[in-house]
N, C-alpha and C. Protein backbone atom coordinates (compact mmCIF):
# COMPACT_ATOMS: atom_id res chain seq x y z
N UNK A 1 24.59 -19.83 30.75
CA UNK A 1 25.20 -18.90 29.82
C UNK A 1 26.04 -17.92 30.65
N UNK A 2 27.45 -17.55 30.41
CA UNK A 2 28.04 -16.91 31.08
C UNK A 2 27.91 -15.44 30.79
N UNK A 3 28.51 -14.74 31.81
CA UNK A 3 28.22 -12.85 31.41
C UNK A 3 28.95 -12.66 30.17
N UNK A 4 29.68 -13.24 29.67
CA UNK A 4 30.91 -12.67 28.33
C UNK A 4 29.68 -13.34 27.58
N UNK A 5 28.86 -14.45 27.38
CA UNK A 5 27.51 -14.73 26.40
C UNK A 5 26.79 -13.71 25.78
N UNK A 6 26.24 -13.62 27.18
CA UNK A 6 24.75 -12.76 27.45
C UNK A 6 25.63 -10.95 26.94
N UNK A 7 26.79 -10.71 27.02
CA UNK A 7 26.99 -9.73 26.48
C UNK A 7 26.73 -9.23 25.15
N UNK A 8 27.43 -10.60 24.89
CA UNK A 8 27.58 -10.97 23.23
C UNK A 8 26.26 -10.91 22.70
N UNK A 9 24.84 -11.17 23.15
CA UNK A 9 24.03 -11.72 22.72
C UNK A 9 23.04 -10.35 23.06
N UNK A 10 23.44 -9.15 23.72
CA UNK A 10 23.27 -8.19 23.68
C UNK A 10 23.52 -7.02 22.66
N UNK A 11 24.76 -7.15 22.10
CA UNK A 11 25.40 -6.51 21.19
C UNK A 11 24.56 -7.01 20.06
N UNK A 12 24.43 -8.51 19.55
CA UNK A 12 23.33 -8.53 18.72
C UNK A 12 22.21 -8.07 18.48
N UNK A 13 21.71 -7.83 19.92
CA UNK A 13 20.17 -6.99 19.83
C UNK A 13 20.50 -5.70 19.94
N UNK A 14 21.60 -4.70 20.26
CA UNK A 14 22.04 -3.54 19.95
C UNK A 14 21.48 -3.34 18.55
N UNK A 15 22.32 -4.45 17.64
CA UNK A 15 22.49 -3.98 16.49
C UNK A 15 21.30 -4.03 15.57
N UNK A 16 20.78 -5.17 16.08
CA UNK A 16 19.25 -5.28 15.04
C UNK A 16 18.32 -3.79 15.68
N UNK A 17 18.51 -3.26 16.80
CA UNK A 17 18.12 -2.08 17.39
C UNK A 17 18.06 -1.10 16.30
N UNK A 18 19.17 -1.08 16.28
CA UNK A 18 19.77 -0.12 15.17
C UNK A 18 19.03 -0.25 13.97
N UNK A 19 19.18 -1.05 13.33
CA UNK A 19 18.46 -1.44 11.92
C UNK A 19 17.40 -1.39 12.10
N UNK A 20 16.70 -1.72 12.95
CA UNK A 20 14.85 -1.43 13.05
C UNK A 20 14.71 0.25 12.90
N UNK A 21 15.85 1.05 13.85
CA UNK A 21 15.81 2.48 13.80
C UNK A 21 15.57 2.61 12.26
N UNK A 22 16.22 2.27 11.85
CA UNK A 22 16.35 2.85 10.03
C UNK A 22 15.43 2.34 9.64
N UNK A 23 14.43 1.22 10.02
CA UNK A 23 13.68 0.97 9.21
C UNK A 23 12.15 2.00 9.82
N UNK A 24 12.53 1.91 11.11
CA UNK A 24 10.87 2.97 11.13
C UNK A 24 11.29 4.37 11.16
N UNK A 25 11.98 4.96 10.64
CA UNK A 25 12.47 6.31 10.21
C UNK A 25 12.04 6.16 8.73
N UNK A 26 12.40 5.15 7.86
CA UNK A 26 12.57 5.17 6.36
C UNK A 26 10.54 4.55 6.44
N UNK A 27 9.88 4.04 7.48
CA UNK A 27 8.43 3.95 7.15
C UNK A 27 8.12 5.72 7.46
N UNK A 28 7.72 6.33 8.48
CA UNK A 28 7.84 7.86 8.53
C UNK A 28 7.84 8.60 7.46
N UNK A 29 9.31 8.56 6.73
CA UNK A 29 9.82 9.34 5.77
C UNK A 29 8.60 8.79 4.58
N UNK A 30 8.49 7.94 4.45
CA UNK A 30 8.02 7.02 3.55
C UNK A 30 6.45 7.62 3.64
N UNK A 31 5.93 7.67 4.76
CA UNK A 31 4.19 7.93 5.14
C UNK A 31 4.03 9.31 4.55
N UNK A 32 4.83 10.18 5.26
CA UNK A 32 4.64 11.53 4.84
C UNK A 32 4.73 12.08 3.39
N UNK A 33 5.90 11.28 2.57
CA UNK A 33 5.95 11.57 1.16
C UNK A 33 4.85 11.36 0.60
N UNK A 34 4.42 9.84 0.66
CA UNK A 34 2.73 9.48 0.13
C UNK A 34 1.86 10.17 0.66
N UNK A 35 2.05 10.78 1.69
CA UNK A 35 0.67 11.79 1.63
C UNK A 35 0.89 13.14 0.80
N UNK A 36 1.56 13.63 0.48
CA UNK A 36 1.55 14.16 -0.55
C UNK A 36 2.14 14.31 -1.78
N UNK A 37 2.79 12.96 -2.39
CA UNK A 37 3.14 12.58 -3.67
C UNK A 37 2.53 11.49 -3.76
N UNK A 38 1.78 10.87 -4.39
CA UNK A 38 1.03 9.32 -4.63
C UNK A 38 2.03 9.41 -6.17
N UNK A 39 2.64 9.78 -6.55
CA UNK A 39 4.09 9.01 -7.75
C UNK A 39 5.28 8.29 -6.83
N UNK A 40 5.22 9.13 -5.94
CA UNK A 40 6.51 8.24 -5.11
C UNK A 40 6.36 7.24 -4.63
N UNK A 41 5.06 6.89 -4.66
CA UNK A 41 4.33 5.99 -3.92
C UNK A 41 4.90 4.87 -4.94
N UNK A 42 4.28 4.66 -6.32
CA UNK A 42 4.37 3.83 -7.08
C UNK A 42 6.00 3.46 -7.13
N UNK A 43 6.67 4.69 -7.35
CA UNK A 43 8.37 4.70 -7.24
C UNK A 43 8.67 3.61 -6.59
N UNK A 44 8.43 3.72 -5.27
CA UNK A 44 9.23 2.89 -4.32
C UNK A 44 8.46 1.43 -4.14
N UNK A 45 7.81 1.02 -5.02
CA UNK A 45 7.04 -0.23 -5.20
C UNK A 45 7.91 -0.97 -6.16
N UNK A 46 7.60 -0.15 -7.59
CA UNK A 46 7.87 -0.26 -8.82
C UNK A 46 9.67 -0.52 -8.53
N UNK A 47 10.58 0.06 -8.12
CA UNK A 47 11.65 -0.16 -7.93
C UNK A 47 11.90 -1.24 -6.76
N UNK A 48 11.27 -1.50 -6.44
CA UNK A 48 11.89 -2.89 -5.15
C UNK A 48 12.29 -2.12 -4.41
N UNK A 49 12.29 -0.78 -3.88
CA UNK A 49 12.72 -0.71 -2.51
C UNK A 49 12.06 -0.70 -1.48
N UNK A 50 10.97 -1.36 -1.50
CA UNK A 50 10.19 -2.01 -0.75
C UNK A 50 10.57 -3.50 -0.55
N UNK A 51 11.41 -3.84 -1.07
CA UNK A 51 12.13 -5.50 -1.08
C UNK A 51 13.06 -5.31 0.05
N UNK A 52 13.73 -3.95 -0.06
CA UNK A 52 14.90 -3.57 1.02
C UNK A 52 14.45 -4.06 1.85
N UNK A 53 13.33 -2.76 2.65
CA UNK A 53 12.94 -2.73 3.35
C UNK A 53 12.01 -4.27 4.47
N UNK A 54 11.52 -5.12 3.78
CA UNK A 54 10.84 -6.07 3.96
C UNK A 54 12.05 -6.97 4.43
N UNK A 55 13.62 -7.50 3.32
CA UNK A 55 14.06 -7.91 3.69
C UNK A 55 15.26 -7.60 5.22
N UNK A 56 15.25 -6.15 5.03
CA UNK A 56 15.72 -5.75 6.53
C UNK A 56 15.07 -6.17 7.97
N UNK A 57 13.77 -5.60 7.53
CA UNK A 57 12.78 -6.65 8.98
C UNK A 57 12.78 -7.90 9.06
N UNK A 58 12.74 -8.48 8.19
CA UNK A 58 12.62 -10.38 7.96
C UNK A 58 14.02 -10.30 8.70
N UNK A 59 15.68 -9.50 8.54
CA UNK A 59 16.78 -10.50 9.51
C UNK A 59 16.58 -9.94 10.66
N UNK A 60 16.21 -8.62 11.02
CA UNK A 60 16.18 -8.18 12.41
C UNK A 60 15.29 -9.74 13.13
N UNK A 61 14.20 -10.13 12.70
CA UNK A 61 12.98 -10.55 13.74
C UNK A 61 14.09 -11.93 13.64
N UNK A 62 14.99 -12.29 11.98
CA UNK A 62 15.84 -13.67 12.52
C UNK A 62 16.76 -13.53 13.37
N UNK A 63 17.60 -12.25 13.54
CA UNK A 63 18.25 -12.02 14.46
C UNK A 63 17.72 -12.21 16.13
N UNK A 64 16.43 -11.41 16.35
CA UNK A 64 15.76 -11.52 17.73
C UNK A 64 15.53 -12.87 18.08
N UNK A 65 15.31 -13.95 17.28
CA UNK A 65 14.90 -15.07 17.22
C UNK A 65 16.46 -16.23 17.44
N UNK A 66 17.26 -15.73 17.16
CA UNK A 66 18.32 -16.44 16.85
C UNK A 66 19.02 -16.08 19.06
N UNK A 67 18.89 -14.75 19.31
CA UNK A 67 19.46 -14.33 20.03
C UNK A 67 18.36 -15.04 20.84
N UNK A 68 17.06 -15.10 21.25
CA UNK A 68 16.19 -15.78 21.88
C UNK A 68 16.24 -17.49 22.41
N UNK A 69 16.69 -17.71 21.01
CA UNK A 69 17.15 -18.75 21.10
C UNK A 69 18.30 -19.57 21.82
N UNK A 70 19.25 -18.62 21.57
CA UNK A 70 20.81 -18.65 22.76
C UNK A 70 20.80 -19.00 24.02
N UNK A 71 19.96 -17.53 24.05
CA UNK A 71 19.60 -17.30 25.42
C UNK A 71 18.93 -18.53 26.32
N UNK A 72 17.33 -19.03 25.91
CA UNK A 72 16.32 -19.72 26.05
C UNK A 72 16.26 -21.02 25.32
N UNK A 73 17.79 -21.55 25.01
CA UNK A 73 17.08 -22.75 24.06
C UNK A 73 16.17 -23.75 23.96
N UNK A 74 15.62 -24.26 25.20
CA UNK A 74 14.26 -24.33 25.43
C UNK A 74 13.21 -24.18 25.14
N UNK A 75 13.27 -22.92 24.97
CA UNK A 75 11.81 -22.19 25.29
C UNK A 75 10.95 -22.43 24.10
């Protein structure tokens, strides 16, 4: 794999970086509200934005996996 690859394949894991940030900021935000609102709790069930969230982690780990893969196709 050449250095212009492995760059490339860096910038991917930059970015899923990123998106994991938002996602354990938005668990945080998320912990502290339920400890003292148990309605918001139901809120963010009842509305699927707990679907967001689930489906944001599910592409990051396909992303890590995809970039793993590049890298290691082997492995």
């Amino acid at each position: 794999m050449t250095n212009e690859e492995l760059f490339e394949q860096a910038e991917e894991l930059t970015r899923a970086w990123e998106s994991l940030k938002v996602s354990i900021d938005d668990l945080s935000m998320t912990n502290a509200i339920v400890k003292h609102d148990s309605y918001w709790c139901n809120y963010f069930f009842d509305s699927h934005q707990s679907s967001n969230l689930e489906s944001n982690l599910v592409n990051i780990a396909d992303t890590m996996l995809k970039v793993s893969n590049a890298i290691c196709p082997k492995e």
